[in-house]
PDB file of N, CA and C in Angstrom:
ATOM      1  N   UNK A   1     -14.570  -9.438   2.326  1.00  0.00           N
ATOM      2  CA  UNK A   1     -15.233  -8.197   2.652  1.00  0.00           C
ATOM      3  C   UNK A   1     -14.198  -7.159   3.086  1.00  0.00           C
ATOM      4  N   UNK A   2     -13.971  -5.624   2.406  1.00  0.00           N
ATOM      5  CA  UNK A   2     -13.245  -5.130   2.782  1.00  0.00           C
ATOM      6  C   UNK A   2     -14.221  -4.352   4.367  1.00  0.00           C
ATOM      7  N   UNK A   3     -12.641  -3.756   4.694  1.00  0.00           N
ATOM      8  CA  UNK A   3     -12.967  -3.175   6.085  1.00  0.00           C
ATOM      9  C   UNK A   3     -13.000  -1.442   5.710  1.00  0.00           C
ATOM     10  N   UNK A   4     -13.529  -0.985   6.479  1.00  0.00           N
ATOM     11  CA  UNK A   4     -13.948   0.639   6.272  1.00  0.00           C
ATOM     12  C   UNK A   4     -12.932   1.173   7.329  1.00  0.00           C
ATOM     13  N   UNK A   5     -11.572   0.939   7.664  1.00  0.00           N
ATOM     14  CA  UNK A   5     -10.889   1.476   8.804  1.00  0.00           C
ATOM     15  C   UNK A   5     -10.074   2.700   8.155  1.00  0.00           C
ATOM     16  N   UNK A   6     -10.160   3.624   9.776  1.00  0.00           N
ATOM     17  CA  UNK A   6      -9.746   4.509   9.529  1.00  0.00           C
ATOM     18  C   UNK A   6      -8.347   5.105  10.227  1.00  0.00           C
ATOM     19  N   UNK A   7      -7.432   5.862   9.389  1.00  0.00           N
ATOM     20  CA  UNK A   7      -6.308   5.407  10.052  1.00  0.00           C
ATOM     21  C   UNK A   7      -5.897   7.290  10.229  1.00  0.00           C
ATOM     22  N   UNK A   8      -5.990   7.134  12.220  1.00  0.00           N
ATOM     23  CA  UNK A   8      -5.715   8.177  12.989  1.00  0.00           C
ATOM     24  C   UNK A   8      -4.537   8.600  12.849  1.00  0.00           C
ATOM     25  N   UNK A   9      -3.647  10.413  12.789  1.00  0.00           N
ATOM     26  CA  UNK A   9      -3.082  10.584  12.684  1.00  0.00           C
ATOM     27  C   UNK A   9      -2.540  12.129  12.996  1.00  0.00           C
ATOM     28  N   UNK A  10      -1.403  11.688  14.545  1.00  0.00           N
ATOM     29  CA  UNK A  10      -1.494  13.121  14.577  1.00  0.00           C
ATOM     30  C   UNK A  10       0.137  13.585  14.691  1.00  0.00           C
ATOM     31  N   UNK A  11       0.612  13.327  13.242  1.00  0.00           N
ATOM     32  CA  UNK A  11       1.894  13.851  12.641  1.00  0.00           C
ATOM     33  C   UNK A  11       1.191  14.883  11.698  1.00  0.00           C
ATOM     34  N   UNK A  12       1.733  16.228  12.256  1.00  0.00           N
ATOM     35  CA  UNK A  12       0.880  17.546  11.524  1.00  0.00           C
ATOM     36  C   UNK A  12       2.070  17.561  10.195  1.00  0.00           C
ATOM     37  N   UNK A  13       3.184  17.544  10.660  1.00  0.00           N
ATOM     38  CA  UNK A  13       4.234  17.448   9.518  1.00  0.00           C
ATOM     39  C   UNK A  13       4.483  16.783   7.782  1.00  0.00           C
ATOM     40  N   UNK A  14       3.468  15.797   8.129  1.00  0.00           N
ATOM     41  CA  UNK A  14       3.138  14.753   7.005  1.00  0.00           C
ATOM     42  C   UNK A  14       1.874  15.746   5.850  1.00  0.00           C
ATOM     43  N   UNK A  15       1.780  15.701   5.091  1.00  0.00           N
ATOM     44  CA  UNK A  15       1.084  16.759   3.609  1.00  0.00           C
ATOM     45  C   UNK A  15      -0.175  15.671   3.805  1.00  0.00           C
ATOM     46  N   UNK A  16      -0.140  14.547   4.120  1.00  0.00           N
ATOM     47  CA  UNK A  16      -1.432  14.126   4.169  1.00  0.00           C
ATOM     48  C   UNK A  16      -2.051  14.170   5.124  1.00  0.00           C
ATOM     49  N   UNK A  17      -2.015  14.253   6.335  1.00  0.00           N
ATOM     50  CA  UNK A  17      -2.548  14.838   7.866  1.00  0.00           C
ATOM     51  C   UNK A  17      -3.462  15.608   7.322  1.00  0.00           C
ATOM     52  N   UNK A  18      -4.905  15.122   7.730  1.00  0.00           N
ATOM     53  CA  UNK A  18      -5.812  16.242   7.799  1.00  0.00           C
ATOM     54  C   UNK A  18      -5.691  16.458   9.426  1.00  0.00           C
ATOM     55  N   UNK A  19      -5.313  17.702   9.838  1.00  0.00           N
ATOM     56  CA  UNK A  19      -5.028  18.311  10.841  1.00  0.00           C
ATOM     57  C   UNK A  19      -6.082  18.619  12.042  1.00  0.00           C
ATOM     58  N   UNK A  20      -7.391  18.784  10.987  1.00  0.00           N
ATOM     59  CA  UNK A  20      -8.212  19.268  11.680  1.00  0.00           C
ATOM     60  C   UNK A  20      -8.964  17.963  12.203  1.00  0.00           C
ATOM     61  N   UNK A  21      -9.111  17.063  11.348  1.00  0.00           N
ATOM     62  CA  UNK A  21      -9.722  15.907  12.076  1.00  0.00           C
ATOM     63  C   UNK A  21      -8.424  14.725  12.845  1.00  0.00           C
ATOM     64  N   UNK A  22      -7.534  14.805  12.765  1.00  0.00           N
ATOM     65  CA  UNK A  22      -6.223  13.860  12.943  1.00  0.00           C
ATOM     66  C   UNK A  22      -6.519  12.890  12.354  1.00  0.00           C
ATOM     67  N   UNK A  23      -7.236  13.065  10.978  1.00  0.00           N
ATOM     68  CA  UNK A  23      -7.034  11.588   9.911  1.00  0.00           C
ATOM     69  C   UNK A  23      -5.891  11.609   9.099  1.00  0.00           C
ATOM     70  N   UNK A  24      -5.604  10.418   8.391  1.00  0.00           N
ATOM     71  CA  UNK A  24      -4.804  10.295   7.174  1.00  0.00           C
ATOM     72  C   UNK A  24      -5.604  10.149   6.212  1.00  0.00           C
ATOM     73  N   UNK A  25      -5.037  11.378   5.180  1.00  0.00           N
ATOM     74  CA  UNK A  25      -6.057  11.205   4.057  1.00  0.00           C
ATOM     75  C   UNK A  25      -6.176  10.131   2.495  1.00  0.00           C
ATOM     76  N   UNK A  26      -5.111   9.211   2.810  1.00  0.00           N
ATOM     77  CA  UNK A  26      -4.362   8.409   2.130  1.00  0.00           C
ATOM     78  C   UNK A  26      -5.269   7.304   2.195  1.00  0.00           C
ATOM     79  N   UNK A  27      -5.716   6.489   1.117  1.00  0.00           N
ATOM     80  CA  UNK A  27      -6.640   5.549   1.025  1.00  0.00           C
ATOM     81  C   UNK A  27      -6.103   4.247   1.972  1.00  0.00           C
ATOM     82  N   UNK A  28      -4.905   4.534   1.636  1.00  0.00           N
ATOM     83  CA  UNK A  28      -4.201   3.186   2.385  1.00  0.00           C
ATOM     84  C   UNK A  28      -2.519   3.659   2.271  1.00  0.00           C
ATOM     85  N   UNK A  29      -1.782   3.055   3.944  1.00  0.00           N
ATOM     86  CA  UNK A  29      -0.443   3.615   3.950  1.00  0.00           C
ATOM     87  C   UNK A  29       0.252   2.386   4.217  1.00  0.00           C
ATOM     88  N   UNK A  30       1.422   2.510   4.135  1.00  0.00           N
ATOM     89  CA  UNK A  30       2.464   1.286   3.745  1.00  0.00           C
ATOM     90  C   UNK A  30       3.384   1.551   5.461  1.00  0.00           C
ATOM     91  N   UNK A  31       3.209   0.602   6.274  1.00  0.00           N
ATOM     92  CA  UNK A  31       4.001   0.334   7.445  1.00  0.00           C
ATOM     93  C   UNK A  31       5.065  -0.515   7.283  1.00  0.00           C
ATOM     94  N   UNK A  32       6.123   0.030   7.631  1.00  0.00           N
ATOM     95  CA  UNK A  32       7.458  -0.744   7.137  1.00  0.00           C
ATOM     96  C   UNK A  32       8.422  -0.594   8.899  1.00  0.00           C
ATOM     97  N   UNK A  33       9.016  -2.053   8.911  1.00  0.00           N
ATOM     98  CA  UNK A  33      10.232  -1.774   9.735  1.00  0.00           C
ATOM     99  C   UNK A  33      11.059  -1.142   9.807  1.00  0.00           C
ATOM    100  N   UNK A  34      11.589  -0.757  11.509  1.00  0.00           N
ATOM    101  CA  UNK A  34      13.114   0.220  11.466  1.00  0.00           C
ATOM    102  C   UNK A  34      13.680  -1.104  11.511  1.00  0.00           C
ATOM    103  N   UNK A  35      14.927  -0.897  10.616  1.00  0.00           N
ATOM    104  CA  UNK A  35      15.840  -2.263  10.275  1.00  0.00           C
ATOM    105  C   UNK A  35      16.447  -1.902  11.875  1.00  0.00           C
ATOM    106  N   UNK A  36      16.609  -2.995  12.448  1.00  0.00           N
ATOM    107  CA  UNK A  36      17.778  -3.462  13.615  1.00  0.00           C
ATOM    108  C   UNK A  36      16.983  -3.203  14.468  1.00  0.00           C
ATOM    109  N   UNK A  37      15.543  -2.829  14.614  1.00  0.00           N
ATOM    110  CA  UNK A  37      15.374  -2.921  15.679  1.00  0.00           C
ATOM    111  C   UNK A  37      14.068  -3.654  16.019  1.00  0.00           C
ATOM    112  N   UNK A  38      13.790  -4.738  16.736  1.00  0.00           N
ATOM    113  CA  UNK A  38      13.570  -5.823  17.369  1.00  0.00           C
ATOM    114  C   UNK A  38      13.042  -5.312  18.507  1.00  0.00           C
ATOM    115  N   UNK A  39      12.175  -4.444  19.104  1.00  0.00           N
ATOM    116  CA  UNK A  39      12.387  -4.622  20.658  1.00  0.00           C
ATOM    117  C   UNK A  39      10.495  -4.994  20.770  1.00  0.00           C
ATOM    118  N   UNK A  40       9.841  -5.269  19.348  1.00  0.00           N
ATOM    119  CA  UNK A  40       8.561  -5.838  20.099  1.00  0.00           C
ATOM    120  C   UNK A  40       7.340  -5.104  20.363  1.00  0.00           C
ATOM    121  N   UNK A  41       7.647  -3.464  20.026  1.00  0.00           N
ATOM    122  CA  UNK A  41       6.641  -2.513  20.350  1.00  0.00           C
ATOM    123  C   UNK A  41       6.323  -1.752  19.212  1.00  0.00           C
ATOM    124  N   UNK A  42       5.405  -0.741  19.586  1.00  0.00           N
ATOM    125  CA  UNK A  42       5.164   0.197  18.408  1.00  0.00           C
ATOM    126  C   UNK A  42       6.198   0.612  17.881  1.00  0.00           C
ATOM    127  N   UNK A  43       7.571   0.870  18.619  1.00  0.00           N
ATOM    128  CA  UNK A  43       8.561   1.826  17.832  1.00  0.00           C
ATOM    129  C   UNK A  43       9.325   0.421  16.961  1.00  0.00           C
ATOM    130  N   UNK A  44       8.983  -0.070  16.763  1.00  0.00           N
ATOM    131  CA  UNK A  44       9.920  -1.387  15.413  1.00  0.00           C
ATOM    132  C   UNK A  44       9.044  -0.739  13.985  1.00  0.00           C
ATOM    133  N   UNK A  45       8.196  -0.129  14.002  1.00  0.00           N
ATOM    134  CA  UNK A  45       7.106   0.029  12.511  1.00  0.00           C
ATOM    135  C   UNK A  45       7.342   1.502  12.610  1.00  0.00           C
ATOM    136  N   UNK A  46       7.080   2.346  11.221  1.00  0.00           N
ATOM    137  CA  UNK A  46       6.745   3.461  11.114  1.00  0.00           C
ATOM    138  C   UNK A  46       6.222   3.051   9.717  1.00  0.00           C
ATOM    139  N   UNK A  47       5.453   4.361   9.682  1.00  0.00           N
ATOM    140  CA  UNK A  47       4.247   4.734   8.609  1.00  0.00           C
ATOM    141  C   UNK A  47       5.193   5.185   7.094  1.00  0.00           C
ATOM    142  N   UNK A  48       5.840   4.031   6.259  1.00  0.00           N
ATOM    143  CA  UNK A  48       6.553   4.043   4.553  1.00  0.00           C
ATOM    144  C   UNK A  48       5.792   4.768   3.872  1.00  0.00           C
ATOM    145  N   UNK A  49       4.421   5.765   3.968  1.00  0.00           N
ATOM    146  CA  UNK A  49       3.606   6.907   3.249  1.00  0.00           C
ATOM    147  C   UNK A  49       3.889   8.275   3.508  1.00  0.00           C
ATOM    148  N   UNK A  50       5.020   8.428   4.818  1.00  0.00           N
ATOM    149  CA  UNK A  50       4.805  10.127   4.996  1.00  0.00           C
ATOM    150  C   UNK A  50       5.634  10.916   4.441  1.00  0.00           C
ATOM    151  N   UNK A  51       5.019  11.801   3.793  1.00  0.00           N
ATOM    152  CA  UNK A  51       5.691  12.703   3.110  1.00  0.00           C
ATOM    153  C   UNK A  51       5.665  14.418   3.926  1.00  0.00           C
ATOM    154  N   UNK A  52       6.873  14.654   4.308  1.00  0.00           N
ATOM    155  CA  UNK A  52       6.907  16.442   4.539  1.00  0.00           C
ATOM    156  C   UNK A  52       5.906  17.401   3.371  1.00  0.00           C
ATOM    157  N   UNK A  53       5.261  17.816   4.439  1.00  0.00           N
ATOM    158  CA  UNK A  53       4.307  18.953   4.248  1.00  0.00           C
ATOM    159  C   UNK A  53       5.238  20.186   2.932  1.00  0.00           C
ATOM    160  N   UNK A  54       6.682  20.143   3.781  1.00  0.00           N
ATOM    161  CA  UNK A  54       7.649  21.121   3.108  1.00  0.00           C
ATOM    162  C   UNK A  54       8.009  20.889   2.038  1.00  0.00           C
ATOM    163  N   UNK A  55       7.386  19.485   1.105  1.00  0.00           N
ATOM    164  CA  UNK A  55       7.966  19.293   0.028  1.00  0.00           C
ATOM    165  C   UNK A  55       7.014  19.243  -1.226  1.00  0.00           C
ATOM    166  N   UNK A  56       6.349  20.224  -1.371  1.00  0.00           N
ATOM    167  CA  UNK A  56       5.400  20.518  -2.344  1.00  0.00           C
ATOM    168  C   UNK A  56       5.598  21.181  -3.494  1.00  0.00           C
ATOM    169  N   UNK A  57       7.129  21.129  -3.502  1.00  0.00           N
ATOM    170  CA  UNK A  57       7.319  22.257  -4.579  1.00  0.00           C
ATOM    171  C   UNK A  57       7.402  21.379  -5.874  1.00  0.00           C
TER     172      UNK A  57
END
């Protein structure tokens, strides 16, 4: 059974940020490790989907 989750987001910088609601408008985003770092918390992952707003050209 899939899950209906929704994934909060309030990096305005990212082209997929809907801003006004702080969703991601991305069906699904790819969380990847910072290499070397180990310490166990949120900051070891960041979000492998964000793309700058500034790069639309």
């Amino acid at each position: 059974m899939d899950k209906n989750q929704k994934i909060n987001c309030t990096v305005e910088t990212c082209k997929f940020n809907n801003c006004d609601k702080n969703l991601c408008n991305l069906e699904q985003i790819i969380v990847e490790p910072i290499v070397g770092c180990e310490s166990k918390q949120p900051d070891e992952s960041m979000c492998g989907s964000y793309e700058c707003k500034c790069n639309n050209d």
